[in-house]
Protein backbone atom coordinates (compact mmCIF):
# COMPACT_ATOMS: atom_id res chain seq x y z
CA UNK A 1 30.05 10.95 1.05
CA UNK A 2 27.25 13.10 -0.03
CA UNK A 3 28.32 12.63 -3.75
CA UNK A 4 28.85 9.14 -3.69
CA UNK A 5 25.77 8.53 -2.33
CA UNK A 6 23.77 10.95 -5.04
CA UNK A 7 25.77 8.84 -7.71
CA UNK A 8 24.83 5.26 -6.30
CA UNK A 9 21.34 6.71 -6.76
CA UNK A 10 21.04 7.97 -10.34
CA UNK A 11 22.70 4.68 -11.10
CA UNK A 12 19.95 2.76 -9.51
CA UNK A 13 17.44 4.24 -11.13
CA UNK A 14 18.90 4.47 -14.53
CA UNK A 15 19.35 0.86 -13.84
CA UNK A 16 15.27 0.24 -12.91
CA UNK A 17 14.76 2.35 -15.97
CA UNK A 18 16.83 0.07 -18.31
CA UNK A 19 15.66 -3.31 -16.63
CA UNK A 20 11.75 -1.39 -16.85
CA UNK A 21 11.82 -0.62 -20.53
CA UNK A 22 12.97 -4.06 -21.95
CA UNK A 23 10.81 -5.65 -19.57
CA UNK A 24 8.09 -3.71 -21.14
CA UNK A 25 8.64 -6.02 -24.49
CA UNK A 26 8.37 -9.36 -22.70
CA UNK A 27 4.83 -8.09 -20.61
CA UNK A 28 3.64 -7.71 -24.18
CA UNK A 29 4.40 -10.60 -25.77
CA UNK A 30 2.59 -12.43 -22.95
CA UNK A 31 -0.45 -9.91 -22.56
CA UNK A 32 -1.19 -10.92 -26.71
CA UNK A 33 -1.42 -14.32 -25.30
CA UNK A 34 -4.32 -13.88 -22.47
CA UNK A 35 -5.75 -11.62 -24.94
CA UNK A 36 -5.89 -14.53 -27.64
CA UNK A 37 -7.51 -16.80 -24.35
CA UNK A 38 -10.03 -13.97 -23.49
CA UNK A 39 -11.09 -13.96 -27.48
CA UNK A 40 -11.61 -17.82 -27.88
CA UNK A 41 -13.45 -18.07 -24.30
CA UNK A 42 -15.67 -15.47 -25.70
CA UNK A 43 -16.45 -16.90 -28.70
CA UNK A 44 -17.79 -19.92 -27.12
CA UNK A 45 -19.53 -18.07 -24.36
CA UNK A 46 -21.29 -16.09 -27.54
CA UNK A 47 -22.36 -19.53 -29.58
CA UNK A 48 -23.50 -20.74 -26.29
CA UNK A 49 -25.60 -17.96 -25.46
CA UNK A 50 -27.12 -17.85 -28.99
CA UNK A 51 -27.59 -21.79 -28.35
CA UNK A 52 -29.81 -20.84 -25.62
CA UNK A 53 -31.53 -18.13 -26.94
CA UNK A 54 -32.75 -20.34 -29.94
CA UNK A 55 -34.54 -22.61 -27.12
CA UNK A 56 -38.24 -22.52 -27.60
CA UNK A 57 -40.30 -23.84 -24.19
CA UNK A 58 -43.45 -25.07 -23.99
CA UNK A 59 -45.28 -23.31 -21.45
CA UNK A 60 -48.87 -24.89 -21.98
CA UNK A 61 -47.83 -27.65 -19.25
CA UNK A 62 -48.30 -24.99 -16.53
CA UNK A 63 -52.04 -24.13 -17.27
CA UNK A 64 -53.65 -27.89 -17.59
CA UNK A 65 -55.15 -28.35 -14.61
CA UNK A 66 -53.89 -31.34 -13.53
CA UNK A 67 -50.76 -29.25 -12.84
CA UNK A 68 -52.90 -26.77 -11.01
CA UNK A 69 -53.55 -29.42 -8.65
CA UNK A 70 -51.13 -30.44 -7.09
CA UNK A 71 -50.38 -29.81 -3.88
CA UNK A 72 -47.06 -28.77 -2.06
CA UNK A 73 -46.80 -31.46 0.99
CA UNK A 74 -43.42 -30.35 1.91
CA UNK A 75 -42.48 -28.95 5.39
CA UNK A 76 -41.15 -25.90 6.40
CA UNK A 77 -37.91 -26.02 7.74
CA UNK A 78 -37.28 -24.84 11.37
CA UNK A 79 -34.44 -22.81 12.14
CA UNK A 80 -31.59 -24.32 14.70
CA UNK A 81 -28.10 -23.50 16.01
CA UNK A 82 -25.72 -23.99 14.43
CA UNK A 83 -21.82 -24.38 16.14
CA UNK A 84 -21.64 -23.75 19.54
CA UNK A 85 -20.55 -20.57 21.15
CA UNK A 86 -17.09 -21.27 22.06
CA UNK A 87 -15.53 -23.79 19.04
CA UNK A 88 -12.67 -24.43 21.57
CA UNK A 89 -14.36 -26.04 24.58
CA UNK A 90 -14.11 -29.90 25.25
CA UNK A 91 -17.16 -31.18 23.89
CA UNK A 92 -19.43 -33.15 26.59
């Protein structure tokens, strides 16, 4: 019993081993693939970036004093509950 037992082993793992080292081939082929995507999204990220970094602003706007100003006539906002303590309850 004890033999058999050893022998259905080593036969399982010789058999992960096979199935493991052709598989190896296949995760390849599809790893060159995402790495082809991960090139080509990074080459337009890259002429993007340099897009942006070739933008000149205009700052002058934010020292004439008709910018200086104006005035900020929004309202703070007040802080409230939100929910209610038990989600489950029958709402009144």
């Amino acid at each position: 019993m004890k033999n058999t037992i050893i022998l259905i082993g080593i036969a399982l793992v010789g058999i992960l081993g096979y199935y493991l080292y052709f598989q190896k081939d296949s995760i390849d082929l599809q790893n060159e693939s995402i790495d082809n995507e991960v090139a080509v999204d990074t080459e337009v990220f890259l002429k993007r970036l340099y897009q942006l970094q070739t933008i000149n602003l205009d700052n002058t706007f934010f020292s004439d004093p008709r910018y200086k100003a104006l005035i900020d006539m929004s309202e703070p906002i007040q802080p409230t509950a939100v929910g209610r303590s038990n989600p489950f309850a029958v709402a009144n």
